[in-house]
PDB file of N, CA and C in Angstrom:
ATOM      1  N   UNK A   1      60.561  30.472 -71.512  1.00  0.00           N
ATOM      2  CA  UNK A   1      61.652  29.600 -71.128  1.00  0.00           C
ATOM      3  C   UNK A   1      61.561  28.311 -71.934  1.00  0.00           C
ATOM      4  N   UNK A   2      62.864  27.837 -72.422  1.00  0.00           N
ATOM      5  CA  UNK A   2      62.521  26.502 -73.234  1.00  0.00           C
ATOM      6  C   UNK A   2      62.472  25.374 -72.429  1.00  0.00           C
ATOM      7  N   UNK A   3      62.248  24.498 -72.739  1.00  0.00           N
ATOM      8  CA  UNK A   3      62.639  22.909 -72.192  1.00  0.00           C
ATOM      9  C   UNK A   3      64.111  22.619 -71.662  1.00  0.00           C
ATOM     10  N   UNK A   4      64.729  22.774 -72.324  1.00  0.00           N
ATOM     11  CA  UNK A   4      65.954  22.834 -71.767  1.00  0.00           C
ATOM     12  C   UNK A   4      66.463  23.484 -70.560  1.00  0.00           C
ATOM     13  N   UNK A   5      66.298  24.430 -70.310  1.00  0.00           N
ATOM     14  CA  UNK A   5      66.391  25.547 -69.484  1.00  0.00           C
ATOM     15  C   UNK A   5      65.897  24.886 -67.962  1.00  0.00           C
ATOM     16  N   UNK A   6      64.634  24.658 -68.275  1.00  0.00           N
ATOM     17  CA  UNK A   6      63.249  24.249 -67.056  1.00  0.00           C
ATOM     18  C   UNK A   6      64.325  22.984 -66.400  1.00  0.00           C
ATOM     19  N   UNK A   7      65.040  22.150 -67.328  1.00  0.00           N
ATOM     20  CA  UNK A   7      65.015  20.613 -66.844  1.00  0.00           C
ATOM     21  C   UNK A   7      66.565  21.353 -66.201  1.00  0.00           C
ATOM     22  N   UNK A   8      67.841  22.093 -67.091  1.00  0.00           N
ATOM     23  CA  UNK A   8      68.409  22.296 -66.189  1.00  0.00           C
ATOM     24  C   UNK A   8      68.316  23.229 -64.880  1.00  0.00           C
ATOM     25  N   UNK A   9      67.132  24.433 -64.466  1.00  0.00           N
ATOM     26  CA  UNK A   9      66.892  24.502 -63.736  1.00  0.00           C
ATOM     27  C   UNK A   9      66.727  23.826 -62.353  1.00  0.00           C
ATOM     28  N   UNK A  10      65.529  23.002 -62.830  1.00  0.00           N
ATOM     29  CA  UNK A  10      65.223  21.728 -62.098  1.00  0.00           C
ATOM     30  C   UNK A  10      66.527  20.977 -61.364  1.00  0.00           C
ATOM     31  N   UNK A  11      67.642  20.576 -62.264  1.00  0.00           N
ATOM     32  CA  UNK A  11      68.335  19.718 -61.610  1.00  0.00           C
ATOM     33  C   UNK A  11      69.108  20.321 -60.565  1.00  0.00           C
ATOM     34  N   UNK A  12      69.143  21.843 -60.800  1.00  0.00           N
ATOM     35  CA  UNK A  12      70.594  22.677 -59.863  1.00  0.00           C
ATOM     36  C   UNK A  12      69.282  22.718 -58.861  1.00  0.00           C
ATOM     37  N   UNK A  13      68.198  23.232 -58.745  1.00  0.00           N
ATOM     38  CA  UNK A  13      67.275  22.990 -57.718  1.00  0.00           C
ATOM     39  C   UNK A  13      67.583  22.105 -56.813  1.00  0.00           C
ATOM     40  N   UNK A  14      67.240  20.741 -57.220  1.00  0.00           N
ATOM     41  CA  UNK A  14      67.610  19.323 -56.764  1.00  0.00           C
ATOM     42  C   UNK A  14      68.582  19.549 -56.116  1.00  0.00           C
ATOM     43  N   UNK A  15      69.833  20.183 -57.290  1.00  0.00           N
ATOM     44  CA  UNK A  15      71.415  20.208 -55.826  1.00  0.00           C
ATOM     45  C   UNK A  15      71.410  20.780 -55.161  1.00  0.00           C
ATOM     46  N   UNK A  16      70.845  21.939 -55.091  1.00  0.00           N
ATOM     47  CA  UNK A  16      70.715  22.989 -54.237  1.00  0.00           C
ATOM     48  C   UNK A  16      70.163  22.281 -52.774  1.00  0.00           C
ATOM     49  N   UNK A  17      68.231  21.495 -53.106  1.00  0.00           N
ATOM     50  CA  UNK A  17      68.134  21.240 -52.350  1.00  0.00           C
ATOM     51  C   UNK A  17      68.628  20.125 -51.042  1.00  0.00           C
ATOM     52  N   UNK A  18      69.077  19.088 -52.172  1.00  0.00           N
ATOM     53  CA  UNK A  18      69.402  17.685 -51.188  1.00  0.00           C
ATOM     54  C   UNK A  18      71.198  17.823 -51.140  1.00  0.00           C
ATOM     55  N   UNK A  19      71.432  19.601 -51.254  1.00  0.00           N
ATOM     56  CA  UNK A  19      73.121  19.452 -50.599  1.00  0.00           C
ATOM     57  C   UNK A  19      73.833  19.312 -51.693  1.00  0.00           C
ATOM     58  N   UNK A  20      74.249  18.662 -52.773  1.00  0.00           N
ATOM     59  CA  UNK A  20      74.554  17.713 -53.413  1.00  0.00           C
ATOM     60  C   UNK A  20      75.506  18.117 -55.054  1.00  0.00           C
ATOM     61  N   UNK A  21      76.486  17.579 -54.750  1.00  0.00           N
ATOM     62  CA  UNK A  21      77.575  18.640 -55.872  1.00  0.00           C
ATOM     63  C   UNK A  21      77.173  17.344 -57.243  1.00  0.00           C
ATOM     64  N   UNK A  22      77.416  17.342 -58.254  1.00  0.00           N
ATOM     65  CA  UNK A  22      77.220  16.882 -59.560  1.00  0.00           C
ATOM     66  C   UNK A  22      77.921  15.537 -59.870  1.00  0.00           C
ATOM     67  N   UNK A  23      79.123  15.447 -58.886  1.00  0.00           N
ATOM     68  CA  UNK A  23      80.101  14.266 -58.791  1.00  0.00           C
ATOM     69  C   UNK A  23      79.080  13.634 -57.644  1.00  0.00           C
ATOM     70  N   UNK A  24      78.518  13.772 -56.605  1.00  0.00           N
ATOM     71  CA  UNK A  24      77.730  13.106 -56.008  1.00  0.00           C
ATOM     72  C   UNK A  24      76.323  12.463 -56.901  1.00  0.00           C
ATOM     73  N   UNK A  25      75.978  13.306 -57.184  1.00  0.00           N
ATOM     74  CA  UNK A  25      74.367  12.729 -58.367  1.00  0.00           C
ATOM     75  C   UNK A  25      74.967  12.156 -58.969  1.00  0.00           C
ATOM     76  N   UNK A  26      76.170  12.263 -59.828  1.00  0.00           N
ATOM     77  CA  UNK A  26      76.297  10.793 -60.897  1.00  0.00           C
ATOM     78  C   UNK A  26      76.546   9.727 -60.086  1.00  0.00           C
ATOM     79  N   UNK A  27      77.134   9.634 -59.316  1.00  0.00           N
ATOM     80  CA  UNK A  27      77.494   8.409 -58.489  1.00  0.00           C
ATOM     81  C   UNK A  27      76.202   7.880 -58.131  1.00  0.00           C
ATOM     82  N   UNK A  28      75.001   8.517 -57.303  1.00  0.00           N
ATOM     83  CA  UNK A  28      74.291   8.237 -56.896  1.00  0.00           C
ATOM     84  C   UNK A  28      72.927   7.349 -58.308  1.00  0.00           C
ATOM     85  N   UNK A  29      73.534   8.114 -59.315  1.00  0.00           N
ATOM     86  CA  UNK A  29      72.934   7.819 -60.312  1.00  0.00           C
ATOM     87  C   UNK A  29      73.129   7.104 -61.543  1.00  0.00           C
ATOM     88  N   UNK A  30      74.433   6.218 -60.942  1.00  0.00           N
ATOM     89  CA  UNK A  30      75.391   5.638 -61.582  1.00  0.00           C
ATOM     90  C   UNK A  30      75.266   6.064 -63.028  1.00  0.00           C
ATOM     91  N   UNK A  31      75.458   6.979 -63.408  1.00  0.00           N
ATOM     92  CA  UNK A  31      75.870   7.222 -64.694  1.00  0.00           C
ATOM     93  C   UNK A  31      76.794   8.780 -64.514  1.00  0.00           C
ATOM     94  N   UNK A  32      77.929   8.754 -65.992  1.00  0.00           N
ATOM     95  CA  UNK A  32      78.823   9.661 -65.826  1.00  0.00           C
ATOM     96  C   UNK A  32      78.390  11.011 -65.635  1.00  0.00           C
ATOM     97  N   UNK A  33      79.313  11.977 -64.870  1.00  0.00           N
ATOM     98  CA  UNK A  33      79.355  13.017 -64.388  1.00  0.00           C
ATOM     99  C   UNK A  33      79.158  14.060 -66.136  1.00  0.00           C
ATOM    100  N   UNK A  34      79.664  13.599 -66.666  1.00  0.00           N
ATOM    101  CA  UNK A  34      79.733  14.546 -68.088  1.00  0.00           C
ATOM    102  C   UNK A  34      78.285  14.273 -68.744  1.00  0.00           C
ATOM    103  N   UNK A  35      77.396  13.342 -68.224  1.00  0.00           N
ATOM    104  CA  UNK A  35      75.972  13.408 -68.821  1.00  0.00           C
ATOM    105  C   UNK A  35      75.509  14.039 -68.381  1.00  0.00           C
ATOM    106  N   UNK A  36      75.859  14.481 -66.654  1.00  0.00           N
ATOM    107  CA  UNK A  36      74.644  15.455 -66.210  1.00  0.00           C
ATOM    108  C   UNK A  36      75.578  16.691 -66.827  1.00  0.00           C
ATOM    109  N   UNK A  37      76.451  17.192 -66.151  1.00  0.00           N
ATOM    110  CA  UNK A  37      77.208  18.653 -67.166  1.00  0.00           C
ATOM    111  C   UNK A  37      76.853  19.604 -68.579  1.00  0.00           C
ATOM    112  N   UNK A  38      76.754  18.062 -69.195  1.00  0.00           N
ATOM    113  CA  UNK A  38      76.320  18.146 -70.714  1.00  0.00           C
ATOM    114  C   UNK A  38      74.751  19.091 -70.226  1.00  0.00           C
ATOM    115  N   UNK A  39      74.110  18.127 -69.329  1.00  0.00           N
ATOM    116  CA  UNK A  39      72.749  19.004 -69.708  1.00  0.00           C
ATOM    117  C   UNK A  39      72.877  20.447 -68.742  1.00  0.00           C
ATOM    118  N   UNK A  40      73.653  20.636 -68.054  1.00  0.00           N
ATOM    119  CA  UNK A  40      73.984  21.765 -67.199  1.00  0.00           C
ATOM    120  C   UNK A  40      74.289  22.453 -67.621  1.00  0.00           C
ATOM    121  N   UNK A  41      75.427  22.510 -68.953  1.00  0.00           N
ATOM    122  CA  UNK A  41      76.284  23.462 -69.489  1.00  0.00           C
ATOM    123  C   UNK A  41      75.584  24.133 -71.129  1.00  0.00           C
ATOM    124  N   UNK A  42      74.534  23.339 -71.361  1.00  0.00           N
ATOM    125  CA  UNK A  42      73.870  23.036 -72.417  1.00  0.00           C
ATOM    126  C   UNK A  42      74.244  22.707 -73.604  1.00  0.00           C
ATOM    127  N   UNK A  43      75.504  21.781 -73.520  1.00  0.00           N
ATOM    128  CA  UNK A  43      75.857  20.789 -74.746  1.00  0.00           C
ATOM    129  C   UNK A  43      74.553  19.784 -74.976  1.00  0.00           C
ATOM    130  N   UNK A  44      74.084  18.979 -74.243  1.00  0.00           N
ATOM    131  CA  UNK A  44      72.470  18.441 -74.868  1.00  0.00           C
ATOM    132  C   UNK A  44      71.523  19.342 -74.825  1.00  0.00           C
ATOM    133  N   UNK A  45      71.583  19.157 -76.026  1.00  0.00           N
ATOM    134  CA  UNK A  45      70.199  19.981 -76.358  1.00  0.00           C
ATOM    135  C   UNK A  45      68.684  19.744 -76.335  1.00  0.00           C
ATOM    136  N   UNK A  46      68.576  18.278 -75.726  1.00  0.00           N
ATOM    137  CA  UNK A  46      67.063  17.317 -75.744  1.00  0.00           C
ATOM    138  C   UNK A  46      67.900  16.442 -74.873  1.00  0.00           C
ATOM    139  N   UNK A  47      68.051  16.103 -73.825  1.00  0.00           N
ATOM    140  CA  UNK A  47      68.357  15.151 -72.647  1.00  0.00           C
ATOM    141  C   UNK A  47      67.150  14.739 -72.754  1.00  0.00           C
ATOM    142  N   UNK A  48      67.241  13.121 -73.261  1.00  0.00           N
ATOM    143  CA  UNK A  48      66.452  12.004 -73.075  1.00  0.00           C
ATOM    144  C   UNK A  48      65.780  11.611 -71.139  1.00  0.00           C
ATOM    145  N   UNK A  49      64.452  11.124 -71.555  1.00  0.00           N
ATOM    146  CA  UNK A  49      63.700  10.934 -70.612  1.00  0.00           C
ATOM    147  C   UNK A  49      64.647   9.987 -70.038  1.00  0.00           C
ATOM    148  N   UNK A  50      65.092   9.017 -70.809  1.00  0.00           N
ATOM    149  CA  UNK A  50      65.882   7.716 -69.588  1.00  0.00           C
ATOM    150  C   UNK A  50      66.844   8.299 -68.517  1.00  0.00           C
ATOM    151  N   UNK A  51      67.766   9.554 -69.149  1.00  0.00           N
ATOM    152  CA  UNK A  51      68.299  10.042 -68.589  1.00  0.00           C
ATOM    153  C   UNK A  51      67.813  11.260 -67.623  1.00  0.00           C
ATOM    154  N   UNK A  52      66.847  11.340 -67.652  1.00  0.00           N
ATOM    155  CA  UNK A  52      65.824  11.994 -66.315  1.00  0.00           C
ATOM    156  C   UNK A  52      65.636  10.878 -65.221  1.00  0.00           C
ATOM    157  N   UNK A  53      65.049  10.092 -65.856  1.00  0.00           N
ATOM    158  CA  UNK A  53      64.695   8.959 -65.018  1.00  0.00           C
ATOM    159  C   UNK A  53      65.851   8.716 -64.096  1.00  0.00           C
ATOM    160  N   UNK A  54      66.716   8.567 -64.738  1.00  0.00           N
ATOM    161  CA  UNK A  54      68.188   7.718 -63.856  1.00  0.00           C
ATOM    162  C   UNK A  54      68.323   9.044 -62.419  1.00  0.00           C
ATOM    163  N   UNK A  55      67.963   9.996 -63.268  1.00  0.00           N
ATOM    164  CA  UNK A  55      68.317  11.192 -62.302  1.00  0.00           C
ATOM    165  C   UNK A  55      67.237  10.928 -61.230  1.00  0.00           C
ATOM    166  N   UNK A  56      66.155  11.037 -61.264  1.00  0.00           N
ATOM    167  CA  UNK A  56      64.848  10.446 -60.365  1.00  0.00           C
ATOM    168  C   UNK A  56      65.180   9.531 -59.711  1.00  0.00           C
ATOM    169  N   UNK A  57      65.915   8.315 -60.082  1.00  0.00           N
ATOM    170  CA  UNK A  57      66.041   7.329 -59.676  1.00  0.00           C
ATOM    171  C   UNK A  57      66.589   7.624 -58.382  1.00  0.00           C
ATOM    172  N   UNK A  58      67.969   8.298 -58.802  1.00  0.00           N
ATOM    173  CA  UNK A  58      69.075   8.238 -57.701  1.00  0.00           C
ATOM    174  C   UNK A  58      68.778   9.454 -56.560  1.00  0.00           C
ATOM    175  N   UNK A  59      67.836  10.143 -56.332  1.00  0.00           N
ATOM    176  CA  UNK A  59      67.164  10.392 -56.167  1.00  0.00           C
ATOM    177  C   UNK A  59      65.942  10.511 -55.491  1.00  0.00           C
ATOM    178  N   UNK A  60      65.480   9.066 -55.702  1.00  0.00           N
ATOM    179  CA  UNK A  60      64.164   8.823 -54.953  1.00  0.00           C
ATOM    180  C   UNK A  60      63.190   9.503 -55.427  1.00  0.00           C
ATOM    181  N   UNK A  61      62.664   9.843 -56.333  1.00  0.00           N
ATOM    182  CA  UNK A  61      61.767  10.308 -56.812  1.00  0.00           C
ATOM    183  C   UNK A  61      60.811   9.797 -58.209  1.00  0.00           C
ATOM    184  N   UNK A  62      59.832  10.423 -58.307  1.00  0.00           N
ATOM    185  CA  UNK A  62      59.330  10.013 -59.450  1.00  0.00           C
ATOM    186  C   UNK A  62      59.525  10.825 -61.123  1.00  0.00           C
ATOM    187  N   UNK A  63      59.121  10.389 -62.118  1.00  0.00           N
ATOM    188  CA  UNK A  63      59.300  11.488 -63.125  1.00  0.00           C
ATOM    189  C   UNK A  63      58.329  12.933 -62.691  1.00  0.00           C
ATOM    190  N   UNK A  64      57.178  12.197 -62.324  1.00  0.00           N
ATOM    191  CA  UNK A  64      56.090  13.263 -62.164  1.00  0.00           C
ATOM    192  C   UNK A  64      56.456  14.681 -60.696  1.00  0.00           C
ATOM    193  N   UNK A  65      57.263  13.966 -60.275  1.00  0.00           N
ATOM    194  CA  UNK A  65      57.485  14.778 -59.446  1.00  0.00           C
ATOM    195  C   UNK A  65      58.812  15.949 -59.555  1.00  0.00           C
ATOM    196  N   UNK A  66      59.669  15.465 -60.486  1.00  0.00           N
ATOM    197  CA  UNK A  66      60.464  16.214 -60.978  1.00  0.00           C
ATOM    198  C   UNK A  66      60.066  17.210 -62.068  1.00  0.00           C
ATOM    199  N   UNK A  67      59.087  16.666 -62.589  1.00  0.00           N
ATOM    200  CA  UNK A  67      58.040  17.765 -63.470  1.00  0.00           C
ATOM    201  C   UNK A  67      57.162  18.766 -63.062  1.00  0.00           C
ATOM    202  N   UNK A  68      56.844  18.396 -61.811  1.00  0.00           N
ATOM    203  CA  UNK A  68      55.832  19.264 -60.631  1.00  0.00           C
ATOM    204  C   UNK A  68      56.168  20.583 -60.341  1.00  0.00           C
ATOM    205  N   UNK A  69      56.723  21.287 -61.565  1.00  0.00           N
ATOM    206  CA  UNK A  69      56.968  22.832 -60.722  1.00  0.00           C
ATOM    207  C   UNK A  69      56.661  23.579 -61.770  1.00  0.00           C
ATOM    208  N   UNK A  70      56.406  24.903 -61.161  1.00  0.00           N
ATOM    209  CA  UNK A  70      55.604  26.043 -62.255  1.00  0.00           C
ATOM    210  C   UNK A  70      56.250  26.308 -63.376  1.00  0.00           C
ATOM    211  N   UNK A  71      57.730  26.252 -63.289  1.00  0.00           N
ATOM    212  CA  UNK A  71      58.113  26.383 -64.481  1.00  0.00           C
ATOM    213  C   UNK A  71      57.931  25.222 -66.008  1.00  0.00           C
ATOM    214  N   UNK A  72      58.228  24.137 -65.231  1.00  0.00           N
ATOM    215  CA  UNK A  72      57.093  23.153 -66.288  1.00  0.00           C
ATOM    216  C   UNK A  72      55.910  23.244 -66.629  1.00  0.00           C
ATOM    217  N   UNK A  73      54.744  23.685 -65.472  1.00  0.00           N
ATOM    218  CA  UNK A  73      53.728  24.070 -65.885  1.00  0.00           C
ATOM    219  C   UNK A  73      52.892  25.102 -66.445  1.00  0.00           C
ATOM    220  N   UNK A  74      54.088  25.945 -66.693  1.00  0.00           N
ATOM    221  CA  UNK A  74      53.919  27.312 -67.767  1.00  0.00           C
ATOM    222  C   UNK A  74      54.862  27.359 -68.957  1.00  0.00           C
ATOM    223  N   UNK A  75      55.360  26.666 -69.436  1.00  0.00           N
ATOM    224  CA  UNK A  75      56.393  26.042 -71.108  1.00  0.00           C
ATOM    225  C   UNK A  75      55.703  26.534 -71.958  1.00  0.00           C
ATOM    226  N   UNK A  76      56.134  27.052 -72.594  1.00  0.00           N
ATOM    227  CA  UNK A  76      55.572  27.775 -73.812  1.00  0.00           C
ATOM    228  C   UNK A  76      55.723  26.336 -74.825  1.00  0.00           C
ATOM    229  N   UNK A  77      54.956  26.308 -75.916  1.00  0.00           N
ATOM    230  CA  UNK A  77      55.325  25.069 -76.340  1.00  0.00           C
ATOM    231  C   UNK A  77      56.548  25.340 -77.643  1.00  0.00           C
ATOM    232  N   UNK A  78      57.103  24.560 -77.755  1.00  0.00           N
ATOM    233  CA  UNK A  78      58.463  24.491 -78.533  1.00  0.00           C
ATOM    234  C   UNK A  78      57.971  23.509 -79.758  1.00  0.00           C
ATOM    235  N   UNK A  79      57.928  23.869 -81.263  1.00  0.00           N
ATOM    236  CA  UNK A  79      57.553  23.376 -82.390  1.00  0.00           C
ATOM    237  C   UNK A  79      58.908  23.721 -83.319  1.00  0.00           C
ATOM    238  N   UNK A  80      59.900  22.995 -83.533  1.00  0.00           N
ATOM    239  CA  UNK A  80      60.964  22.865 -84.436  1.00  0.00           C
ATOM    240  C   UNK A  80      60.943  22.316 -85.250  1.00  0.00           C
TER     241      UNK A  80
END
């Protein structure tokens, strides 16, 4: 699984778990709805850490904890 994949995994997780449709997380995360999409739909192809963060943020969480799952901790490593 690449990087990409894991982080959009991760985020539909997140919606899945705290309820939460994509127009809610940007709001909550004050930044636009088409940044998270982008990484949903996989138009970004490397979604920047700041833009994790913001996601954490709104959120309540930490980076480390959004990283905390097996699929991060089994990444094959990616050398481009």
């Amino acid at each position: 699984m690449s990087l990409n994949s894991a982080i959009k995994n991760r985020i539909l997780q997140l919606l899945d778990e705290y309820n939460m449709s994509i127009y809610k997380l940007s709001a909550i995360c004050a930044m636009p709805q088409s940044s998270i999409k982008n990484i949903l739909y996989g138009k970004s192809q490397s979604p920047k850490v700041v833009t994790i963060k913001l996601i954490c943020d709104g959120l309540g969480m930490t980076l480390a904890e959004f990283f905390d799952t097996e699929e991060f901790n089994h990444l094959d490593v990616e050398i481009k």
